[in-house]
Structure formats: structure tokens, C-alpha cells
Protein backbone atom coordinates (compact mmCIF):
# COMPACT_ATOMS: atom_id res chain seq x y z
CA UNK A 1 32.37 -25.78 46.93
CA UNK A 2 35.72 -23.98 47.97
CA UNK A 3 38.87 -25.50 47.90
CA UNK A 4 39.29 -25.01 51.75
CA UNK A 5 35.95 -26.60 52.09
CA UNK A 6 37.22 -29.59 50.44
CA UNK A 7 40.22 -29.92 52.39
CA UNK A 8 38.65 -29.45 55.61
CA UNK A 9 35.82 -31.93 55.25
CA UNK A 10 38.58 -34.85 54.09
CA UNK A 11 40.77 -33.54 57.94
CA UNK A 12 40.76 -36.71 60.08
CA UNK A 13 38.34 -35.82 63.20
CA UNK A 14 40.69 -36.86 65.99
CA UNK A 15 44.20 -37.89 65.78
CA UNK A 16 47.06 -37.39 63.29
CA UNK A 17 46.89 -36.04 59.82
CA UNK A 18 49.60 -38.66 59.19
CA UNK A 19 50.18 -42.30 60.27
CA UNK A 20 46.12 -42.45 61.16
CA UNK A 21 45.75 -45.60 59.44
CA UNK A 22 45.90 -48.44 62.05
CA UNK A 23 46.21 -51.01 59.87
CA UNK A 24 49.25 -52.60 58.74
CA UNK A 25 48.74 -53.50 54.89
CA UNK A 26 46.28 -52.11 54.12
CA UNK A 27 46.79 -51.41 50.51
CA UNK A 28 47.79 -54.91 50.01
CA UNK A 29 51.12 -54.18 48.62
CA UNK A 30 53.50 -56.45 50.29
CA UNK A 31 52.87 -60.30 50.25
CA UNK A 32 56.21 -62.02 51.05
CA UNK A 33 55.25 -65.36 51.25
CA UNK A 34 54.78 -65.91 47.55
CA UNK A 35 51.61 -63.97 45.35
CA UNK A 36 49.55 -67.18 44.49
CA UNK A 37 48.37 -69.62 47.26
CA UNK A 38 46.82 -73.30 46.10
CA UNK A 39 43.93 -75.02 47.69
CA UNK A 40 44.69 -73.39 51.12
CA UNK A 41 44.14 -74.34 54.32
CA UNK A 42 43.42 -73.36 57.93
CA UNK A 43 45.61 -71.22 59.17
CA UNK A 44 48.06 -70.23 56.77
CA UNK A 45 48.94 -66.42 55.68
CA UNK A 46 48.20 -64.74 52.39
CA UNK A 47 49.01 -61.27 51.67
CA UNK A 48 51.12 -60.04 54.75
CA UNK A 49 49.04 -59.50 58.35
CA UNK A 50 45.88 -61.35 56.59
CA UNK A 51 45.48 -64.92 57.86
CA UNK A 52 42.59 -67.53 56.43
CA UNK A 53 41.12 -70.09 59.17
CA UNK A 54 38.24 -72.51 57.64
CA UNK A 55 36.48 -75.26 59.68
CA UNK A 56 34.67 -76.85 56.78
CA UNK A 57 34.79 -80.02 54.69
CA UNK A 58 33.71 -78.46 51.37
CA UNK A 59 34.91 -75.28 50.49
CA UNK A 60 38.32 -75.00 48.86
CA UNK A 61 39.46 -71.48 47.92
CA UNK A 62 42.85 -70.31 45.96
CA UNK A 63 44.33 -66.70 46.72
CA UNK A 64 46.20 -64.46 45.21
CA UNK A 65 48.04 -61.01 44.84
CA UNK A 66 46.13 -59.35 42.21
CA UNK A 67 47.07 -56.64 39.92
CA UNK A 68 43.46 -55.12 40.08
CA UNK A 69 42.85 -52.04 42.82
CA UNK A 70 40.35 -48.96 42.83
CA UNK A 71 41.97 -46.11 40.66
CA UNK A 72 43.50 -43.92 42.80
CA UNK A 73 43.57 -45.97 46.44
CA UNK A 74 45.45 -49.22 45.31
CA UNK A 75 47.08 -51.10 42.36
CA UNK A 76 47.29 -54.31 44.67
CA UNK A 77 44.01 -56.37 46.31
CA UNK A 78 43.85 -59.81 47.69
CA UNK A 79 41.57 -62.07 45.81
CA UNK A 80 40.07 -64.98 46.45
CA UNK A 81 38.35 -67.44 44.02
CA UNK A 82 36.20 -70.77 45.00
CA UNK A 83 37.29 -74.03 43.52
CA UNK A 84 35.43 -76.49 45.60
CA UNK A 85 31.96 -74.80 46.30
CA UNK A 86 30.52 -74.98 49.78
CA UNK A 87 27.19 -76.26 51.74
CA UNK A 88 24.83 -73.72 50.35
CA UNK A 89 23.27 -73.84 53.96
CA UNK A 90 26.46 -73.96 56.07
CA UNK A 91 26.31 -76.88 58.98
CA UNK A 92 27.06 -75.23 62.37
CA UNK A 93 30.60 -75.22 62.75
CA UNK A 94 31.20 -74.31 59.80
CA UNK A 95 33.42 -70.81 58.68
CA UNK A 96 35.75 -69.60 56.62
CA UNK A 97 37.16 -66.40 57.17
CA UNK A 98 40.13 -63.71 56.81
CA UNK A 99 41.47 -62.59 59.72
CA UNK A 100 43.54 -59.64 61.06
CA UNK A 101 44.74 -58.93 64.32
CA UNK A 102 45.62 -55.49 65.64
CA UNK A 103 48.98 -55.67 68.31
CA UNK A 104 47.40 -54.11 71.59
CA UNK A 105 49.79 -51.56 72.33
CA UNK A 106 49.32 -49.88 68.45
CA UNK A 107 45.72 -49.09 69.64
CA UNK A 108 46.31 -48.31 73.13
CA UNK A 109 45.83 -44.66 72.46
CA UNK A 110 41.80 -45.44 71.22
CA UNK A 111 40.51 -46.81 74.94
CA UNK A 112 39.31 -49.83 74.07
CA UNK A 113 37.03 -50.84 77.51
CA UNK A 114 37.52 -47.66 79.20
CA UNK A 115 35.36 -44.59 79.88
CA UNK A 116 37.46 -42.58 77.61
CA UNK A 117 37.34 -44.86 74.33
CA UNK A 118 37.32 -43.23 71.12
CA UNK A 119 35.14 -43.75 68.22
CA UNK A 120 36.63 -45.21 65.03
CA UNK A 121 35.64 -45.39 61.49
CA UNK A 122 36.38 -48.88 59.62
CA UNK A 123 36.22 -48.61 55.90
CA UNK A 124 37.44 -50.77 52.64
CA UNK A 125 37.14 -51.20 49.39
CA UNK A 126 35.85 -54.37 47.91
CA UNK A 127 34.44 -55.82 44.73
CA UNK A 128 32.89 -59.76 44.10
CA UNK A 129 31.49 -61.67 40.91
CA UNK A 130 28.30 -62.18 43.39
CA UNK A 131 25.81 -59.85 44.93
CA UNK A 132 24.07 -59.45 48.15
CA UNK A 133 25.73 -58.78 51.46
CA UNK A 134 28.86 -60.49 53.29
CA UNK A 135 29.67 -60.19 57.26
CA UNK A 136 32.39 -59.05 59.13
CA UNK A 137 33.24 -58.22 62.85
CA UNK A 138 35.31 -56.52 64.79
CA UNK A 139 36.25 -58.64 68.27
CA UNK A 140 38.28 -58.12 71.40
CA UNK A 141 40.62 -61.67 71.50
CA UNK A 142 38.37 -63.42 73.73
CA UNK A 143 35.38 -63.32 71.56
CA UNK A 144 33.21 -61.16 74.08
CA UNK A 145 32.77 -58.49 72.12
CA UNK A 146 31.65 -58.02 68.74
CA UNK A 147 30.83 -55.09 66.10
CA UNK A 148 29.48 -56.84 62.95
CA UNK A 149 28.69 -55.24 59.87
CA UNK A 150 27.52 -56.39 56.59
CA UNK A 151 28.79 -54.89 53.33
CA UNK A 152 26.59 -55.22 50.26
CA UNK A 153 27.93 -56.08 46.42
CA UNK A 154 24.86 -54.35 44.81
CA UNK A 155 26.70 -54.13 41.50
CA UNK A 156 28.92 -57.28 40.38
CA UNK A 157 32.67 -56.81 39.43
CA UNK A 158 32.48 -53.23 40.52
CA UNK A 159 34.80 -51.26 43.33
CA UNK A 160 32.99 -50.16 46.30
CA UNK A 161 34.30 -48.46 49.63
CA UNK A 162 32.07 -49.76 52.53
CA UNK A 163 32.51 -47.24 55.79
CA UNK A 164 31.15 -48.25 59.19
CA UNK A 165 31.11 -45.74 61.84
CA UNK A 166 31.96 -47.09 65.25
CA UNK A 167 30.71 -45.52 68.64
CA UNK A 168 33.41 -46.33 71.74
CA UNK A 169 32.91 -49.31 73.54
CA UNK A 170 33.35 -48.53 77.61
CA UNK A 171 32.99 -52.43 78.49
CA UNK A 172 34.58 -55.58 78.20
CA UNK A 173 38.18 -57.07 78.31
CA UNK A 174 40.83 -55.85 76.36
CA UNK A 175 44.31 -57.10 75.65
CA UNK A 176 47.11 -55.62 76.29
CA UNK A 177 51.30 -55.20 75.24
CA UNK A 178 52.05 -57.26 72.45
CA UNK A 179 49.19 -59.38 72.29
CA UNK A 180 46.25 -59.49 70.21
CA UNK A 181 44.26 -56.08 71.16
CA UNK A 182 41.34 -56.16 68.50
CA UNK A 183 40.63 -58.69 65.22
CA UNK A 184 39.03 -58.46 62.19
CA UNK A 185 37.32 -61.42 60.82
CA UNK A 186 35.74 -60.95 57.03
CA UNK A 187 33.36 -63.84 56.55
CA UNK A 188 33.36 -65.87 53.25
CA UNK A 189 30.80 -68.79 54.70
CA UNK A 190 29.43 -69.36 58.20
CA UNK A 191 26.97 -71.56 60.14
CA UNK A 192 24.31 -70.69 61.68
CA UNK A 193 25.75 -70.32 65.31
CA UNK A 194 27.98 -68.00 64.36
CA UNK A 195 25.57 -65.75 62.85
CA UNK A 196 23.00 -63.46 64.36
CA UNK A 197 24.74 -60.41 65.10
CA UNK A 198 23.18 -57.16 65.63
CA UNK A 199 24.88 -54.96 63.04
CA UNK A 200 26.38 -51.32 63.61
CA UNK A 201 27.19 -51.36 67.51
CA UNK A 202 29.51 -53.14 69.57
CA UNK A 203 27.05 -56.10 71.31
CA UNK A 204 28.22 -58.85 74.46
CA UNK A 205 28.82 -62.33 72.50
CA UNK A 206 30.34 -65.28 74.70
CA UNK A 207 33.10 -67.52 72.88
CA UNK A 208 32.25 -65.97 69.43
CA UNK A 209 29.21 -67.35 69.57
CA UNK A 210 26.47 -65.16 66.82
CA UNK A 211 29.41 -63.22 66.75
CA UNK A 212 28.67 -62.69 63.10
CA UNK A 213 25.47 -60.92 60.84
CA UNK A 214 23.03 -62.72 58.88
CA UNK A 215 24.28 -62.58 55.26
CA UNK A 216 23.10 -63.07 51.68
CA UNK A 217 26.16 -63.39 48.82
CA UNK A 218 26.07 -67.04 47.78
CA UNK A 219 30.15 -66.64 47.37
CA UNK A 220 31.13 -69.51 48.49
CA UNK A 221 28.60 -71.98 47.35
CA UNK A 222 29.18 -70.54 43.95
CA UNK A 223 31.80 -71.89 41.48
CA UNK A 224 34.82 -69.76 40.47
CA UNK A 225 33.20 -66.90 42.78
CA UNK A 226 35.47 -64.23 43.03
CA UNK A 227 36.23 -61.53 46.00
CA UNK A 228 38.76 -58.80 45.57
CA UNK A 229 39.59 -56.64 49.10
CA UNK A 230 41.77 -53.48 49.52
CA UNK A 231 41.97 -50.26 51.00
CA UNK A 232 41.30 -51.62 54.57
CA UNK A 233 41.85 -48.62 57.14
CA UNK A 234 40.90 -48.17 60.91
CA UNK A 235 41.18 -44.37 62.02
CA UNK A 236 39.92 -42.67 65.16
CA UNK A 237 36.73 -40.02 64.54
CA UNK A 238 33.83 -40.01 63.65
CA UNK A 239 34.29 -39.52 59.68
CA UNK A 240 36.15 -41.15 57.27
CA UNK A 241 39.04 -40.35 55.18
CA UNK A 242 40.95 -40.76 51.93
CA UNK A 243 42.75 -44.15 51.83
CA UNK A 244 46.25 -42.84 53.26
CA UNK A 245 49.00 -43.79 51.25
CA UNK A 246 52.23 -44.32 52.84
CA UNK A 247 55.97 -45.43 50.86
CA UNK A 248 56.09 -49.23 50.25
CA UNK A 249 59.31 -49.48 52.00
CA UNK A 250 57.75 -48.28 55.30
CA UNK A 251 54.60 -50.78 55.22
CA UNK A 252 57.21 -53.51 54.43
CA UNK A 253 59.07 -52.40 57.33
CA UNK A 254 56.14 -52.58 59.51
CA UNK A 255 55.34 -55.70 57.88
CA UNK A 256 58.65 -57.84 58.84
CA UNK A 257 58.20 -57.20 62.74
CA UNK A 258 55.58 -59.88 62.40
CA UNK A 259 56.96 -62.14 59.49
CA UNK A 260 60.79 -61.64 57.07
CA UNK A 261 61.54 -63.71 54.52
CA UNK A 262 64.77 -63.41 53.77
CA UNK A 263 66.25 -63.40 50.01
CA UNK A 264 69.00 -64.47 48.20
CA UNK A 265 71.39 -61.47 49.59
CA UNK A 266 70.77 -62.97 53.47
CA UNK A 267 73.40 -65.74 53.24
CA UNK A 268 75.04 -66.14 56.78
CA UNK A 269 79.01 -67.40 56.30
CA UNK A 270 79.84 -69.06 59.72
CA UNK A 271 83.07 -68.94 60.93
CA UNK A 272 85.20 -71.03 63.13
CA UNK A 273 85.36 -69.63 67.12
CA UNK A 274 86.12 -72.78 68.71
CA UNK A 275 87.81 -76.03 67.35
CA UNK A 276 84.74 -77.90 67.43
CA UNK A 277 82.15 -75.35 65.99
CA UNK A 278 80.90 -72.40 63.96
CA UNK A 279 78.95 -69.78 64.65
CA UNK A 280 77.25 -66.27 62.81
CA UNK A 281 74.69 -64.25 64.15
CA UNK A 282 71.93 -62.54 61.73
CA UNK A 283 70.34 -59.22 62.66
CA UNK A 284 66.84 -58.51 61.85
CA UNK A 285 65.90 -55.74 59.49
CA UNK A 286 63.50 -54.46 62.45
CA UNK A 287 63.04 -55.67 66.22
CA UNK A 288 60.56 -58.39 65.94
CA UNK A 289 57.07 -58.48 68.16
CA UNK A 290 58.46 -61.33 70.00
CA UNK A 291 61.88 -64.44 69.92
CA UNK A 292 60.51 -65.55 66.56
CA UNK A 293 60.40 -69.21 65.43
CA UNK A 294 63.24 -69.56 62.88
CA UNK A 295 63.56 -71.83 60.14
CA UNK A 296 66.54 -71.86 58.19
CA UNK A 297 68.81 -73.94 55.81
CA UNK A 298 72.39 -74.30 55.05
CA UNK A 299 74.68 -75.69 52.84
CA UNK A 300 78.38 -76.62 53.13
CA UNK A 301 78.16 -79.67 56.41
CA UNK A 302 75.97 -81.18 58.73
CA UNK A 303 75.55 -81.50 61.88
CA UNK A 304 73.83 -78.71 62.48
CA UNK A 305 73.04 -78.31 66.09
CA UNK A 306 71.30 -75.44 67.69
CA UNK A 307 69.82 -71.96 67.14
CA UNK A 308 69.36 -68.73 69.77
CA UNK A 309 66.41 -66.63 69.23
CA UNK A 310 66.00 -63.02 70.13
CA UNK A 311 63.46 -60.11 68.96
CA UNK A 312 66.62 -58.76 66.95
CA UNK A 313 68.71 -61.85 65.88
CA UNK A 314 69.26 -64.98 65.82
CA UNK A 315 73.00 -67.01 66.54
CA UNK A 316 73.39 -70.27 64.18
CA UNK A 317 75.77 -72.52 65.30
CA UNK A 318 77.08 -75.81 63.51
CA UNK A 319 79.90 -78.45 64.63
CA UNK A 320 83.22 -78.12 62.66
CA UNK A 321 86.13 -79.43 63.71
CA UNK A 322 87.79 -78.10 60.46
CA UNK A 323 88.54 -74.39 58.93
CA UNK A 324 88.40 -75.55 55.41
CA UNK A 325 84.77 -77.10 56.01
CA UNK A 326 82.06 -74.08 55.22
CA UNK A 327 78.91 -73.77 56.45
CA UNK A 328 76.49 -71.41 54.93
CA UNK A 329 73.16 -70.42 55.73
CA UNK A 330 71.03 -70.06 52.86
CA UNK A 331 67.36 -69.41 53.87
CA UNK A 332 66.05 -67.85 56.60
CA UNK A 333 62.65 -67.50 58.05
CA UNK A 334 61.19 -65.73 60.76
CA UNK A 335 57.83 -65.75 62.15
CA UNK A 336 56.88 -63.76 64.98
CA UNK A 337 52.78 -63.48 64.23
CA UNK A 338 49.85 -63.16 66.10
């Protein structure tokens, strides 16, 4: 095969050559809220822009940053591992899941629910200590829409990129601005109302119901099961290509509008502007996706008494009737998710 043959048939099929990848983190290399996470529960982020939710009673799960990626695509992958093993046949009710959610206006150029709707190509790369197939879908917000896919672990503790070709959808209700526009849900256990799913094409689900395929991996009714996930990317065409790789400063960057922990170099020094009180303001590194909710600490007095909330900074105020009386802030938080 010729060279130009080769670098035609990896060309995206519609859109950019550059910046095609429409998902934020999808290498896995930025994880700012720590790189090992205990017994987690619902709710509560992992790597950045992946979120677990679990409605069950027996499965218990740690996660990680891992130093284990597909040569070539990743050096980083989250990984799970199962540390309290669940109902081998899940009660309805019952799921545990990753989740990602697109902001609508960063896919507003693919259609979604209109006559002119693009197709897409979803691909990953995954690998698990257990074999047989493990569900995903793709949802609009209201859980009216589903495309569910299963990938399969036919070989244990190997890498494997799973690619699922996705035909426009012309129907349905779509979110707009900077709300949720599209999620991704990667299943680890689910009941049986959840599951169902016609796989490979986009299908009308009410309420998330069946929303889900039928799946076979016993991961998480099996002890110190293992699932390792990278290389997630969401491009418009009709065939895939090459993981792109992009500089780790501009996924972090894209990162913080939704979540920024700040780091030891963030302190805020407030300074007097009244007799009674002092006052800084802190900047964001980028303009948020909405007022974030703030949590920060300070040192130095008490009587801390208010903070002002904007998608590019925050004011911190604090009473001080007294110059030589510092306050400092010392941490600072911002969460502005999904």
C-alpha cells in the first residue's frame, strides 16, 4: 500500500483534521482530584469529566489513575478494581456505571434531533481481567434516546479498541447551551430493567428504562476484577481515526472550565478596603461553564463572612477591623460540573 493511501484512509470523513475529538479527557491524563479513590460512592468524580453513580447495596469498587495505556494512544487509563463483589444476578434497580456528559453547545455543530444530523463514530480502548461483553449507551439528558453497544473482552488483560459506527438520529429532544447535550454511561453491573437495548442504532427508551444491552462479563460479581479504559473519542463520519493526541496543557485547560483545584501557588492575601473588612478577588485560569460552587479555606482570622461567585472569579471577603490581622486564603475549589 502507498504512503498516500495510508494517509488518506486515516483523513477524518467530515469535520476537522484537528480538534475532531469531542471528548474532553480522553486520554485520561489529567485527574485533579487526587489519582487513587477508596471505596467510592455515588456520585463522586474520578479521572477529570468521568463521574461514577451506583444504586446498589453490594458492590464496592476502588479507582485509580493507572500508569498502564495502549502503546502508542495513551500512557494514562482509569481503572477500576472490585472489592466488595456484587449480586451475580443484579436486583432491578440496581447499576453502577461511569458517566460522561457532553456540554450541548460543543456538539451543536453534529444535529443532534434535526434533519441534518451527522453520523459519528464512538471508539475506545479498553482491557479487563474478565471476558465476555460489557454495555454502554449513548443518551440525550432525558433518557429518551439511547444507542447501546456492547464491547467484548475476548482476550483477558489485553488492549482492545472497540469502534461503533453511529447513523444520525433526526428525532427526539436535545439539550441545548450549557447543559447536558449527550451522555455516556459505561456499565459495570445493571438490573434487569435497565437492560434490553437493541444494540448499534439509536432506539426510543422512556426514563432510561432498557436503556442498556444485555451483557455477559461477570466484572462485578467477581473479586479483585479489574477494568482499565482509555482512548475514548467521539468524531463526526462515518470512519474512525487514530486516537488524536493533543498537549496536556490544553486538555487541562479544557478540563478546569468544569472543575480547578487550586495548588499551593493560589494563596489569596486579602487586604484591608474598609475598616471593618478584607477583601481579594481570584481569577480563574479559564471562564468556567457556569458561577461555580466554591469551597475554600483560610488562615490568619475568623469570621469569615461571604463569597461572590462569577464564571471568571470569585471575591472573598472576611471582617477585620485591624491592618496587622492577615487573612489568607489557602485552598480553593471550584466546581462548575454537569
Amino acid at each position: 500500500m502507498s504512503n498516500a493511501r495510508k494517509l488518506a484512509d486515516n483523513l477524518p470523513t467530515d469535520g476537522q483534521l484537528s480538534g475532531r475529538n469531542m471528548v474532553i479527557n480522553g486520554s485520561q491524563n489529567i485527574s485533579q482530584r487526587g489519582t487513587t479513590f477508596t471505596s467510592v460512592g455515588s456520585d463522586n468524580f474520578l479521572t477529570d469529566r468521568i463521574d461514577y453513580e451506583k444504586n446498589s447495596t453490594n458492590f464496592v469498587m476502588t479507582a485509580s489513575q493507572a500508569d498502564d495505556g495502549p502503546v502508542g494512544v495513551s500512557a494514562k487509563s482509569l481503572k477500576v478494581q472490585v472489592t466488595t463483589v456484587g449480586a451475580s444476578t443484579p436486583a432491578n434497580n440496581c447499576y453502577n456505571q461511569l458517566l460522561y456528559k457532553w456540554e450541548a453547545q460543543d456538539i451543536a455543530h453534529v444535529g443532534l434531533g434535526t434533519s441534518t444530523c451527522k453520523p459519528m463514530v464512538f471508539s475506545f480502548y479498553a482491557k479487563a481481567s474478565t471476558t465476555g461483553t460489557l454495555p454502554f449507551a449513548l443518551t440525550n439528558n432525558g433518557g429518551t434516546r439511547t444507542f447501546a453497544g456492547t464491547f467484548n473482552i475476548t482476550s483477558a488483560n489485553t488492549w482492545q479498541r472497540y469502534i461503533f459506527k453511529m447513523p444520525p438520529v433526526t428525532d427526539g429532544s436535545w439539550a441545548s447551551g450549557t447543559n447536558s447535550g449527550l451522555e455516556l454511561r459505561l456499565g459495570l453491573e445493571y438490573g434487569s430493567d435497565f437492560t434490553g437495548a437493541t444494540t448499534n442504532q439509536w432506539s426510543s427508551i422512556s426514563s432510561f428504562a432498557n436503556f442498556q444491552p444485555t451483557y455477559t462479563n461477570a466484572l462485578a460479581s467477581t473479586l479483585n476484577a479489574t477494568l482499565y479504559l482509555t482512548g475514548f473519542q467521539l468524531e463526526l463520519g462515518s470512519e474512525v481515526t487514530p486516537f488524536e493526541h493533543e498537549p496536556v496543557g490544553v486538555t487541562l485547560s479544557k478540563c478546569q472550565r468544569y472543575f480547578y483545584k487550586g495548588g499551593s501557588g493560589d494563596r489569596l492575601r486579602l487586604t484591608q478596603y474598609h475598616s471593618s473588612y478584607k477583601g481579594g478577588t481570584f481569577f480563574y485560569p479559564t471562564t468556567m461553564r457556569t458561577a461555580p460552587t466554591v469551597s475554600a479555606t483560610h488562615t490568619g482570622g475568623t469570621n469569615t463572612f461571604g463569597t461572590a461567585t462569577d464564571k471568571s472569579f470569585f471575591a472573598y471577603y472576611a471582617s477585620s477591623t485591624s491592618d496587622s490581622t492577615y487573612h489568607e486564603v489557602t485552598s480553593i475549589t471550584l466546581d462548575a460540573e454537569l
